[in-house]
N, C-alpha and C. Protein backbone atom coordinates (compact mmCIF):
# COMPACT_ATOMS: atom_id res chain seq x y z
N UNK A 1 37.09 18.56 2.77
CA UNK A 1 38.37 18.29 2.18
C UNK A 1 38.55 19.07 0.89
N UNK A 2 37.48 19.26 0.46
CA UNK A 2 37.62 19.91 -1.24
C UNK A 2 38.00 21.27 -0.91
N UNK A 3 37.46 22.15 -0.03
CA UNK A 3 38.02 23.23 0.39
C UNK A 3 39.36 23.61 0.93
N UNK A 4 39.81 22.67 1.55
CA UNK A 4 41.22 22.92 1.61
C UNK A 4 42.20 22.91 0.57
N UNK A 5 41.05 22.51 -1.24
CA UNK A 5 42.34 22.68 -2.10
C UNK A 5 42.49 23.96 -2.20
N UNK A 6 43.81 24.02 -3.24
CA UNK A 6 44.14 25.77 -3.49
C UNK A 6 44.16 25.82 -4.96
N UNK A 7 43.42 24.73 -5.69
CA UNK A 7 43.10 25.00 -6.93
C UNK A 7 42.12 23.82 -7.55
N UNK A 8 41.56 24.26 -8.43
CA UNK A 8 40.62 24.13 -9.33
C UNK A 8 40.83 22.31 -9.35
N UNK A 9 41.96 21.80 -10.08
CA UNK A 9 42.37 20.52 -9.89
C UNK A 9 42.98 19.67 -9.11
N UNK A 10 43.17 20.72 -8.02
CA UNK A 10 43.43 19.92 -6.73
C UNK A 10 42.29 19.28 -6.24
N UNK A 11 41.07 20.43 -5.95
CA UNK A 11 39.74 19.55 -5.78
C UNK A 11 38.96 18.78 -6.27
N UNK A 12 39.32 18.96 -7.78
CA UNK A 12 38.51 17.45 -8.67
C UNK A 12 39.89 16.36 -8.08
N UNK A 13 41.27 16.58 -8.04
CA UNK A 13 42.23 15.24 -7.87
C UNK A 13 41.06 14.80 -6.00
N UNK A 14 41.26 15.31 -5.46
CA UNK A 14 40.62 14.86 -3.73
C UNK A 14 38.99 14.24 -4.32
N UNK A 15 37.88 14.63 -5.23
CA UNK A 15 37.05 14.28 -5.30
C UNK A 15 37.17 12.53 -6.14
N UNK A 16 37.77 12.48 -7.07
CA UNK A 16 38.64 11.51 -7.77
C UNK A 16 38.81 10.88 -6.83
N UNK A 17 39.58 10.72 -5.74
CA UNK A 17 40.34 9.57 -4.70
C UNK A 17 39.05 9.99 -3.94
N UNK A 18 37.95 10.50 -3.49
CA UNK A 18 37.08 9.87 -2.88
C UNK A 18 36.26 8.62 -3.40
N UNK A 19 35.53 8.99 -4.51
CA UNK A 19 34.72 8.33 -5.17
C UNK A 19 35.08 7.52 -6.19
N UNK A 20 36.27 7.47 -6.71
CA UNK A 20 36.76 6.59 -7.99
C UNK A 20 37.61 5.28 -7.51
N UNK A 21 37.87 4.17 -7.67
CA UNK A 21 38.35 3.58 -6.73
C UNK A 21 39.95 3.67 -7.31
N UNK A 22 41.15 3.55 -7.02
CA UNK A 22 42.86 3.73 -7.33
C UNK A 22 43.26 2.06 -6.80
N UNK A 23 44.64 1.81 -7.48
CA UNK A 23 45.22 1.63 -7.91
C UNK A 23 46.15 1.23 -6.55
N UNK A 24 46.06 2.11 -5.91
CA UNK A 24 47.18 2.02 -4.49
C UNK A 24 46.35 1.22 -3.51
N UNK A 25 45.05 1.65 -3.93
CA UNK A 25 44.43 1.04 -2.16
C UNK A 25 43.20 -0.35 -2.62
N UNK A 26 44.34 -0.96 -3.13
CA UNK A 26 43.45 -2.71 -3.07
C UNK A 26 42.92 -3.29 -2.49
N UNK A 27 43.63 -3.31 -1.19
CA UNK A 27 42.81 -3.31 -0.02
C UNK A 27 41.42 -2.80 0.36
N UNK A 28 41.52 -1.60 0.53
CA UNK A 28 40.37 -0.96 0.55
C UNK A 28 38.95 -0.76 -0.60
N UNK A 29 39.34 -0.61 -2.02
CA UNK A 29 38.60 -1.43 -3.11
C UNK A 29 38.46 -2.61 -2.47
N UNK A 30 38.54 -3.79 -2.14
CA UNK A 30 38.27 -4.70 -1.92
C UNK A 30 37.21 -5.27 -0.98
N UNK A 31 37.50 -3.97 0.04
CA UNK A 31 36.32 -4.13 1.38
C UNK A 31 35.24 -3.53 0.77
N UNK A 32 35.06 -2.63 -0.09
CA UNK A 32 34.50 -1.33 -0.43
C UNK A 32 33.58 -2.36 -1.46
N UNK A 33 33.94 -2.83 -2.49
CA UNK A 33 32.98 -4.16 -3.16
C UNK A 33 32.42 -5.11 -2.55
N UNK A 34 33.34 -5.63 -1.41
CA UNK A 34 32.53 -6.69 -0.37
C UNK A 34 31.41 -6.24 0.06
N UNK A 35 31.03 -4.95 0.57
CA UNK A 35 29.81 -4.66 0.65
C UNK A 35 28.62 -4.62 -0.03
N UNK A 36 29.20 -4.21 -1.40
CA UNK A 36 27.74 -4.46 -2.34
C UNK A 36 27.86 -6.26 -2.94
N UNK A 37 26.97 -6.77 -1.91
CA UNK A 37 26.62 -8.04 -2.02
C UNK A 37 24.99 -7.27 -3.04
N UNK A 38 24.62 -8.69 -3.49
CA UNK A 38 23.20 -8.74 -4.47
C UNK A 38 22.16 -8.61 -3.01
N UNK A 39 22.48 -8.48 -2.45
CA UNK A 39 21.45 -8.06 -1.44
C UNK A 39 21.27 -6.94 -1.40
N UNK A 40 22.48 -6.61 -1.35
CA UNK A 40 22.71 -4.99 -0.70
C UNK A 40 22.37 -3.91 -2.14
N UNK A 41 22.66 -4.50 -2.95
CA UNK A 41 22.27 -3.84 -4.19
C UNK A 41 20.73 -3.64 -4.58
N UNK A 42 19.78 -4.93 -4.25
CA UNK A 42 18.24 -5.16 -4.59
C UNK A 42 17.99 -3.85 -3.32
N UNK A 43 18.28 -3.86 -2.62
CA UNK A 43 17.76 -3.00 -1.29
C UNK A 43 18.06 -1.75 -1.67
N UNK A 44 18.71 -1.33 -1.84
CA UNK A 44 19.44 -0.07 -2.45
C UNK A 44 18.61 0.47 -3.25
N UNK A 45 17.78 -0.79 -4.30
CA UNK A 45 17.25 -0.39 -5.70
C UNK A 45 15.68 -0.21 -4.89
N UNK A 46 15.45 -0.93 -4.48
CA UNK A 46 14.00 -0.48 -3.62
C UNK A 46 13.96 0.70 -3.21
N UNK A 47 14.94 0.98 -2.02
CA UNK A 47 14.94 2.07 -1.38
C UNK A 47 14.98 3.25 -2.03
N UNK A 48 15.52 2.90 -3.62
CA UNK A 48 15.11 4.09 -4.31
C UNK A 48 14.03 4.50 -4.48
N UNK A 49 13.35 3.44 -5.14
CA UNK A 49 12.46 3.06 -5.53
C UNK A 49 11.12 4.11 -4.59
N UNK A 50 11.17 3.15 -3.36
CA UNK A 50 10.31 3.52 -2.68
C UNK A 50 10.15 5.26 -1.59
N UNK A 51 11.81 5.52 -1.78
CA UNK A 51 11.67 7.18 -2.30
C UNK A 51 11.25 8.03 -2.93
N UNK A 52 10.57 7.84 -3.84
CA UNK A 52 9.64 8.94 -4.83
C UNK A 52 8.44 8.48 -4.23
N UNK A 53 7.91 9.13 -5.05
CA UNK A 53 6.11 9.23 -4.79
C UNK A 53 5.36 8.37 -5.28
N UNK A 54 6.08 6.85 -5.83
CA UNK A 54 5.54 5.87 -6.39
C UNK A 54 4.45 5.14 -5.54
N UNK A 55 4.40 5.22 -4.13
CA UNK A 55 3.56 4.59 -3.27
C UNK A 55 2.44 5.04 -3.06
N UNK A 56 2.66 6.49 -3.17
CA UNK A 56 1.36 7.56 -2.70
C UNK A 56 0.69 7.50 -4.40
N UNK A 57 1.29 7.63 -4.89
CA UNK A 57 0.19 7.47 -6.54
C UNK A 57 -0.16 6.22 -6.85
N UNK A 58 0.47 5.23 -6.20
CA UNK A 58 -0.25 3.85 -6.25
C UNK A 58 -1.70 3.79 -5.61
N UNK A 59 -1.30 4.66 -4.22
CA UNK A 59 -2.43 4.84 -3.19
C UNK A 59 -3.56 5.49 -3.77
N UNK A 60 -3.33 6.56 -4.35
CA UNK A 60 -4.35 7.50 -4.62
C UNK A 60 -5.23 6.63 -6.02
N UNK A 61 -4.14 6.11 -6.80
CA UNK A 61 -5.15 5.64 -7.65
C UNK A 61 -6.19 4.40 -6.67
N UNK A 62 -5.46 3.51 -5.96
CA UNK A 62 -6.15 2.11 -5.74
C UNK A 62 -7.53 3.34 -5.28
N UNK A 63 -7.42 3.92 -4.13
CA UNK A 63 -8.06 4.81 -3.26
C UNK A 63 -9.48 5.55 -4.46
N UNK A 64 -8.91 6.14 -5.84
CA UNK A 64 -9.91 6.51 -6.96
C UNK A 64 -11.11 5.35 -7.20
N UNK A 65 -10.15 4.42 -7.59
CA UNK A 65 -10.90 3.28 -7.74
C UNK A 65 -11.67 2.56 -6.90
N UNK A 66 -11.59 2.87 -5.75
CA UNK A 66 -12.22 2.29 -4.38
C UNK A 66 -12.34 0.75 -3.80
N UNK A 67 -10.50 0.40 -4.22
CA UNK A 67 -9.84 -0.34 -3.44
C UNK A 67 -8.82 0.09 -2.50
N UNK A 68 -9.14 1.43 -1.92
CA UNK A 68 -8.71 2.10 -0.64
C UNK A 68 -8.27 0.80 0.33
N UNK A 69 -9.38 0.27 0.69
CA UNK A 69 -9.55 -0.52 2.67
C UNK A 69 -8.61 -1.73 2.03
N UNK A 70 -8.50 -2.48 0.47
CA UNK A 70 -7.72 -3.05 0.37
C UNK A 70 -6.30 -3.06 0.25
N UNK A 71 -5.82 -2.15 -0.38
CA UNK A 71 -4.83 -1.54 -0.29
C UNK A 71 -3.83 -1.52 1.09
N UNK A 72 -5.01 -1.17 1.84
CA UNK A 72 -4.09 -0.62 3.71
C UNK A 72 -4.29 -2.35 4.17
N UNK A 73 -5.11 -3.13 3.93
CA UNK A 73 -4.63 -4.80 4.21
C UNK A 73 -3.62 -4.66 3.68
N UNK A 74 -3.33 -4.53 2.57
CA UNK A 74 -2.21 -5.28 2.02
C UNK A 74 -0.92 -4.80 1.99
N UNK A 75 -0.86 -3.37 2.70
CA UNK A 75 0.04 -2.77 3.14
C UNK A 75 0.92 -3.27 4.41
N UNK A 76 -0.72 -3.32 5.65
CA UNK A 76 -0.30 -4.07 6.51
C UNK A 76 0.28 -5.40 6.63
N UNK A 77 -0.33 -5.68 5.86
CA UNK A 77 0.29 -7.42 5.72
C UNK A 77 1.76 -7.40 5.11
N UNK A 78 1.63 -6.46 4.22
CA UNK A 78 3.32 -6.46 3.70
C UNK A 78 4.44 -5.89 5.10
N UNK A 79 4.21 -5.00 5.58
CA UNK A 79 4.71 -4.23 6.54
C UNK A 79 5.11 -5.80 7.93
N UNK A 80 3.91 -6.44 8.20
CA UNK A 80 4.14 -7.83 9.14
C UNK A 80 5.03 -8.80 8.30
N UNK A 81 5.20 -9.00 6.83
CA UNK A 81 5.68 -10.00 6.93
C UNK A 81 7.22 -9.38 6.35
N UNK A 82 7.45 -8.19 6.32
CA UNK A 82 9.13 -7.91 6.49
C UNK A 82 8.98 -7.90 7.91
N UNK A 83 8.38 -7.87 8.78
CA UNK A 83 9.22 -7.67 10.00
C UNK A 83 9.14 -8.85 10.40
N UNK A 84 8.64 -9.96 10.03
CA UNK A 84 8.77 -11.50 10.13
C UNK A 84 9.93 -12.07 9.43
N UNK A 85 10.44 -11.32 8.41
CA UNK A 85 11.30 -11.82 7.50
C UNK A 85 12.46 -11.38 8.11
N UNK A 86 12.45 -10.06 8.50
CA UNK A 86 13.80 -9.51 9.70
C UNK A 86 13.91 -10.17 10.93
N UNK A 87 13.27 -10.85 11.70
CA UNK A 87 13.13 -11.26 12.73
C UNK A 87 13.79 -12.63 12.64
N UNK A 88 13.43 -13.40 11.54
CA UNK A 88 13.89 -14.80 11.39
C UNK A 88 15.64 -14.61 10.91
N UNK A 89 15.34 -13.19 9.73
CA UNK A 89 17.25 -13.04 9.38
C UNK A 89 18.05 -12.62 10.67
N UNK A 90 17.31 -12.10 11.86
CA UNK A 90 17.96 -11.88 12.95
C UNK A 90 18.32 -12.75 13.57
N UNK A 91 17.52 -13.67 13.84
CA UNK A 91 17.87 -14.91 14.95
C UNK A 91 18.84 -16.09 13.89
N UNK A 92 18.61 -15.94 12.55
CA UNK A 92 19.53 -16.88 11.81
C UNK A 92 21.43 -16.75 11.45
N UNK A 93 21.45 -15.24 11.68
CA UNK A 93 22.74 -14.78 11.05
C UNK A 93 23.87 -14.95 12.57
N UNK A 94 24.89 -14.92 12.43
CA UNK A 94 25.65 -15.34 13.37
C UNK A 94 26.21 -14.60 14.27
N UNK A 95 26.06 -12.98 14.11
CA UNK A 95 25.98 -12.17 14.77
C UNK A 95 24.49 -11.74 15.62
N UNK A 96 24.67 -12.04 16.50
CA UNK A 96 22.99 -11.74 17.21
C UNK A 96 23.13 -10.77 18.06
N UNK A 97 22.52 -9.74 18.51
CA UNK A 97 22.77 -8.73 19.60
C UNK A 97 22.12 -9.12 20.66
N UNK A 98 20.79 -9.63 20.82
CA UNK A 98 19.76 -10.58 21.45
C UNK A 98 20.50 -11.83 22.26
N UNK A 99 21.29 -11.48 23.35
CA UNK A 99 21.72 -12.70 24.07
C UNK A 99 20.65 -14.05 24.10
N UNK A 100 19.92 -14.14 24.48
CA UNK A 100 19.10 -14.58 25.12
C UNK A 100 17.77 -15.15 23.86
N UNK A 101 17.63 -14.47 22.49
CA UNK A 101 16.82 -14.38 21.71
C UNK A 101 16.42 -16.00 21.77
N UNK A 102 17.52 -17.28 21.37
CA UNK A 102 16.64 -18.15 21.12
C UNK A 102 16.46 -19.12 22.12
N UNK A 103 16.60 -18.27 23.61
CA UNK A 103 15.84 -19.67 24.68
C UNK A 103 14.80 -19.52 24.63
């Protein structure tokens, strides 16, 4: 879209009404905030989070220190109990894709 302007401030005005929220579309601001629930925000902040290299230098140090084999427990164990924690928010929320999930 920015390329189809034919000037300099045409494409900051199109970048502006992407990302800034206006005035005209309340509506849409409105859905657009409904989404960042405090959920959706903590997750967001992890996922940053756990985008850099903060995991692997966690690793390497535990690994220096030669709490390596503990480390990968406790990895694993973290890794089982989000997918325990997804599994239960699956079968609890009211949208289920899983016909059949809780006979």
């Amino acid at each position: 879209m920015v390329f189809r302007a034919d000037t300099l401030s045409q494409g900051v005005g199109v970048l502006k009404a992407m990302f800034l929220p206006s005035a005209g579309a309340a509506a849409v601001n409105a859905d657009v905030y409904a989404l960042f629930s405090p959920l959706t925000l903590v997750a967001f902040a992890f996922a940053l989070l756990l985008s850099t290299p903060v995991v692997r230098v966690i690793g390497q140090k535990a690994a220096a220190a030669g709490k390596g084999e503990a480390c990968r427990y406790v990895s694993c164990a973290g890794a089982l109990a989000l997918f325990a924690v997804s599994v239960l928010w699956l079968a609890a929320s009211s949208y289920n894709p899983f016909i059949y999930f809780r006979f």
